[in-house]
N, C-alpha and C. Protein backbone atom coordinates (compact mmCIF):
# COMPACT_ATOMS: atom_id res chain seq x y z
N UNK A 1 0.75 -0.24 23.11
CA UNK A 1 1.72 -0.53 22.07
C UNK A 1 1.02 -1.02 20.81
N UNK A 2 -0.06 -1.69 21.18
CA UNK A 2 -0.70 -2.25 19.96
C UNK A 2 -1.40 -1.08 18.88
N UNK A 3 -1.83 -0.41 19.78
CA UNK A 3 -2.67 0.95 19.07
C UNK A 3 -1.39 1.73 17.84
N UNK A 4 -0.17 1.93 18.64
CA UNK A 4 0.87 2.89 18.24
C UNK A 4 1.41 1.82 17.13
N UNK A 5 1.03 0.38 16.80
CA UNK A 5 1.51 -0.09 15.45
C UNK A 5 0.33 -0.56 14.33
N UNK A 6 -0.85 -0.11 15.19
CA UNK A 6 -2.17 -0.20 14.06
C UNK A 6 -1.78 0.94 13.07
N UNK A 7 -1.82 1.93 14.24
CA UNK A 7 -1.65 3.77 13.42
C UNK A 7 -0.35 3.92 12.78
N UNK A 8 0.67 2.86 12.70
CA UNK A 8 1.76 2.71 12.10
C UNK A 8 1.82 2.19 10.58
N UNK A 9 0.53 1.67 10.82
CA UNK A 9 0.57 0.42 9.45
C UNK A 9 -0.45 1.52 8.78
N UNK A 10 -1.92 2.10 9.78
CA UNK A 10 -2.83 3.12 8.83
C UNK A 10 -1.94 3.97 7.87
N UNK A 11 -0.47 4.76 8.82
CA UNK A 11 0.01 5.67 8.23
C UNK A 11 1.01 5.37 6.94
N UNK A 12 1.12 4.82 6.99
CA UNK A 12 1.94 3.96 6.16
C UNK A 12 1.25 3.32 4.83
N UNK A 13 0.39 2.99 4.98
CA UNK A 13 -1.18 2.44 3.93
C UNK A 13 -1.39 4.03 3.13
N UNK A 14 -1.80 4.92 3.98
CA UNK A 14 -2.36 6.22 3.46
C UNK A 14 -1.14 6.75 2.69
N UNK A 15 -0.47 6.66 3.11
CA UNK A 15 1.29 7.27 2.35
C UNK A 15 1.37 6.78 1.21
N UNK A 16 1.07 5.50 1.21
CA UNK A 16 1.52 4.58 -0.44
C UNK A 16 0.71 4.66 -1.33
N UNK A 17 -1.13 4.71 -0.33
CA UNK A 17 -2.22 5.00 -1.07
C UNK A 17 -1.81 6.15 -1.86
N UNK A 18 -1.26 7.68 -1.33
CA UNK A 18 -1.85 8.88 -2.03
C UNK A 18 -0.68 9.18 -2.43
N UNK A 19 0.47 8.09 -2.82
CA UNK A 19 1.56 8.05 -4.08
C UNK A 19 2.23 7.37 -4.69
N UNK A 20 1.31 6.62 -4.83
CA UNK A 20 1.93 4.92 -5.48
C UNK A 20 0.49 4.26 -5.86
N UNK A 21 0.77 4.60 -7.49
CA UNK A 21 -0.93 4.08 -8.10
C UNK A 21 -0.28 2.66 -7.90
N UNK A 22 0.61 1.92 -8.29
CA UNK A 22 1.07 0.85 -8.43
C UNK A 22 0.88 -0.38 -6.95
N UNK A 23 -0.31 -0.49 -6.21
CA UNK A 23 -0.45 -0.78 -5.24
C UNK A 23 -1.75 -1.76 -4.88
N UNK A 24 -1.70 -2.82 -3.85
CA UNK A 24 -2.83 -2.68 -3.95
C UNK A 24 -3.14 -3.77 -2.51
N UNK A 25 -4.08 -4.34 -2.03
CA UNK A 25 -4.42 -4.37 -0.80
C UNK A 25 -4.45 -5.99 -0.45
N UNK A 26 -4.27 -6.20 0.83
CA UNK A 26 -3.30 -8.08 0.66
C UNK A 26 -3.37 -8.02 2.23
N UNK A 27 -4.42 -9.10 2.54
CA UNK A 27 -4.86 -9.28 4.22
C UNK A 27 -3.57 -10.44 4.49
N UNK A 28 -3.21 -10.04 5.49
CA UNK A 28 -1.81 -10.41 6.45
C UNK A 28 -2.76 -11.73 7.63
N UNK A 29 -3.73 -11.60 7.41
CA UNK A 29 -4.22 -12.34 8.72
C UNK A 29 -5.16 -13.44 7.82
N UNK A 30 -5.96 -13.13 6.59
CA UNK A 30 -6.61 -14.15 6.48
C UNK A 30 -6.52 -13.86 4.40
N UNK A 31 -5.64 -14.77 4.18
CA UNK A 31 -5.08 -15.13 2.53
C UNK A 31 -6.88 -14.63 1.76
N UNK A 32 -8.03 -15.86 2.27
CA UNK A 32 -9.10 -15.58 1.66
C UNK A 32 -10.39 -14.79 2.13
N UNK A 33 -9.50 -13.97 2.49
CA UNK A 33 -10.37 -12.26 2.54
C UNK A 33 -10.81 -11.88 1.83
N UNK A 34 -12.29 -11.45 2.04
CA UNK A 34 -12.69 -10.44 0.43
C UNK A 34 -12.48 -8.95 0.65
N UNK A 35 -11.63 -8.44 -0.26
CA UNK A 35 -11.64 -6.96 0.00
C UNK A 35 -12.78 -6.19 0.27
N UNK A 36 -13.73 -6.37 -1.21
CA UNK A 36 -14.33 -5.66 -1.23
C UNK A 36 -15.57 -5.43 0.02
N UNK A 37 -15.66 -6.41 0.86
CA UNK A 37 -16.68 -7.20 1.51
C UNK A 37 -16.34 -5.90 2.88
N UNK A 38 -14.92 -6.11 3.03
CA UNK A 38 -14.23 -5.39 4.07
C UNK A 38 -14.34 -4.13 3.89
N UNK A 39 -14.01 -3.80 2.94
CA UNK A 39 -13.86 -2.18 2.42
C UNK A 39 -15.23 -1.21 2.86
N UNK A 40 -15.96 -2.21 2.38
CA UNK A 40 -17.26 -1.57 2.02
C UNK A 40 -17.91 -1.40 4.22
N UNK A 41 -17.56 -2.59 4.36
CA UNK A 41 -17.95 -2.82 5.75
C UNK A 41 -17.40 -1.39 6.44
N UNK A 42 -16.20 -1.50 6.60
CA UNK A 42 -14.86 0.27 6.99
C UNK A 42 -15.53 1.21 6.57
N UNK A 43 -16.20 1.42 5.27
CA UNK A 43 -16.37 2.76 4.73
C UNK A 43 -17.86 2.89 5.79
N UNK A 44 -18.84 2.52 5.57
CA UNK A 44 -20.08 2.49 6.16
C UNK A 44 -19.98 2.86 7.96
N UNK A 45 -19.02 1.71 8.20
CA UNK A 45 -18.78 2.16 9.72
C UNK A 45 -17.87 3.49 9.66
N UNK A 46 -17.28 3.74 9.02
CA UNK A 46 -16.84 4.99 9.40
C UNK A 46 -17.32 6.68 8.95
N UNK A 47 -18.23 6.06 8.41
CA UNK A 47 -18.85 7.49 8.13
C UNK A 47 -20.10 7.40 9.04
N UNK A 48 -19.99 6.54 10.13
CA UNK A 48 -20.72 7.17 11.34
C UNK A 48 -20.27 8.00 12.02
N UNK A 49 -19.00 8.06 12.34
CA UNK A 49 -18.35 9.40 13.18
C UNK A 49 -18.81 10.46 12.91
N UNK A 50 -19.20 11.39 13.48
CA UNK A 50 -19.79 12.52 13.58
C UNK A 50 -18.76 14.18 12.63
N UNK A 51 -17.45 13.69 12.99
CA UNK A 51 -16.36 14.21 12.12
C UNK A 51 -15.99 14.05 10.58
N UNK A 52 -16.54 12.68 10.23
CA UNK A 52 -16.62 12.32 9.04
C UNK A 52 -17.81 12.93 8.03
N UNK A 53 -18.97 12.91 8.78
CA UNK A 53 -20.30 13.43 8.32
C UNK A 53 -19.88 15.05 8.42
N UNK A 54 -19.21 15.86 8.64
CA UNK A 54 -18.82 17.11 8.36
C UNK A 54 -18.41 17.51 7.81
N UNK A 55 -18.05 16.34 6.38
CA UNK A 55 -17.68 15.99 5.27
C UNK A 55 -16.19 16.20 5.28
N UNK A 56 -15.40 15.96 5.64
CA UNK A 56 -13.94 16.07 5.73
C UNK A 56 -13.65 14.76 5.30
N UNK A 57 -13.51 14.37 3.82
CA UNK A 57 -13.13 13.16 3.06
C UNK A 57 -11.64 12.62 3.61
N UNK A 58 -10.49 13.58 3.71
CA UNK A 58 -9.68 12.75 3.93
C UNK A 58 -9.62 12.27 5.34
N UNK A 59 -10.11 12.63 6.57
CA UNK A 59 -10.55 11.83 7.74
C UNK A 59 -11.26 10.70 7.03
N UNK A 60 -12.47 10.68 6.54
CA UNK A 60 -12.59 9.25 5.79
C UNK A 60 -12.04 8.34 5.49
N UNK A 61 -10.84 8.58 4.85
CA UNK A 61 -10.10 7.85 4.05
C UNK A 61 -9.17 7.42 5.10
N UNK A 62 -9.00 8.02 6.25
CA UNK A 62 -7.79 7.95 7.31
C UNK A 62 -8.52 6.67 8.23
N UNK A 63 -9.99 6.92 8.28
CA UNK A 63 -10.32 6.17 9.02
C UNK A 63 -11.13 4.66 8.39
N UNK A 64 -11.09 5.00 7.18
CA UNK A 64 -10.77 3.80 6.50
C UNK A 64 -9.69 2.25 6.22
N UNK A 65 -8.78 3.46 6.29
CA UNK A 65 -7.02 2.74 6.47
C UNK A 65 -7.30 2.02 8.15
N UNK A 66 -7.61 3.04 8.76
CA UNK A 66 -7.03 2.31 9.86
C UNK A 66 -8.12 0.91 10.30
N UNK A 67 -9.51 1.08 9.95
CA UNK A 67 -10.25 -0.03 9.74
C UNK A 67 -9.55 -1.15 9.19
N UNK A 68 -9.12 -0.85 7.84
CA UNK A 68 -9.04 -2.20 6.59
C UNK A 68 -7.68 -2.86 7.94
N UNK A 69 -6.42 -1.72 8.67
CA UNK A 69 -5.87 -2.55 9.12
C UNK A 69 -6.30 -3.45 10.12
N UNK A 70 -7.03 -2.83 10.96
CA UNK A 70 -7.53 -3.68 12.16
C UNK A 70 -7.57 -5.21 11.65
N UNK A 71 -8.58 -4.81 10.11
CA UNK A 71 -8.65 -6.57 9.46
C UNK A 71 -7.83 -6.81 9.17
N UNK A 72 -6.57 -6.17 8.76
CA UNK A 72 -5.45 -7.12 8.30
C UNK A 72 -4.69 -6.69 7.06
N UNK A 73 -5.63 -6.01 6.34
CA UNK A 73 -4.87 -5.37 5.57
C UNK A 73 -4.09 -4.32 5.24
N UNK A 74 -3.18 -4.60 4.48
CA UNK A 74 -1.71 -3.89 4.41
C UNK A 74 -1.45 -3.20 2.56
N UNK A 75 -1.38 -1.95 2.38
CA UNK A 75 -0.85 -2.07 0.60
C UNK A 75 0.28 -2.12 0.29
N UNK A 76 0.43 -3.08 -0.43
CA UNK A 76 1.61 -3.45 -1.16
C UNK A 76 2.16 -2.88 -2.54
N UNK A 77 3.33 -3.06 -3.14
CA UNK A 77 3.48 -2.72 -4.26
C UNK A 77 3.29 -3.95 -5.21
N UNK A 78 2.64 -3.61 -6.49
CA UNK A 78 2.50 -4.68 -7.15
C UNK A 78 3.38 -5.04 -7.71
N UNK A 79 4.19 -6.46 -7.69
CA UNK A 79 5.51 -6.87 -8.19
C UNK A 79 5.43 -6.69 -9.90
């Protein structure tokens, strides 16, 4: 169950990401998170997958989302 609401929140992140410039990224688990710290951490680990290196960017980006959620983060709209 836990898996089926990570990939709930990835899909949901990627949706707003690729249509809503107005957005932007806000950890649910820890207020003084550094994004960028995280981001960068997700991107690196995920372009170890062997699928990613076959250059298929938006798997990247998919498996990015679902990283940043694991940590916590969620995109929001900016009020």
């Amino acid at each position: 169950m836990r898996l089926l609401d990570v990939a709930g929140v990835a899909a949901g992140a990627f949706v707003l990401a690729s249509c809503a410039s107005n957005t932007e990224w806000v950890n649910t688990k820890n207020r003084n998170a550094e994004y960028a710290s995280d981001y960068n951490q997700c991107e690196m680990s995920s372009q170890q997958d062997p699928k990613v290196q076959a250059g298929a960017r938006a798997l990247l980006m998919r498996q990015i989302d679902r990283c940043m959620a694991k940590e916590g983060w969620i995109l929001v709209e900016k009020p």
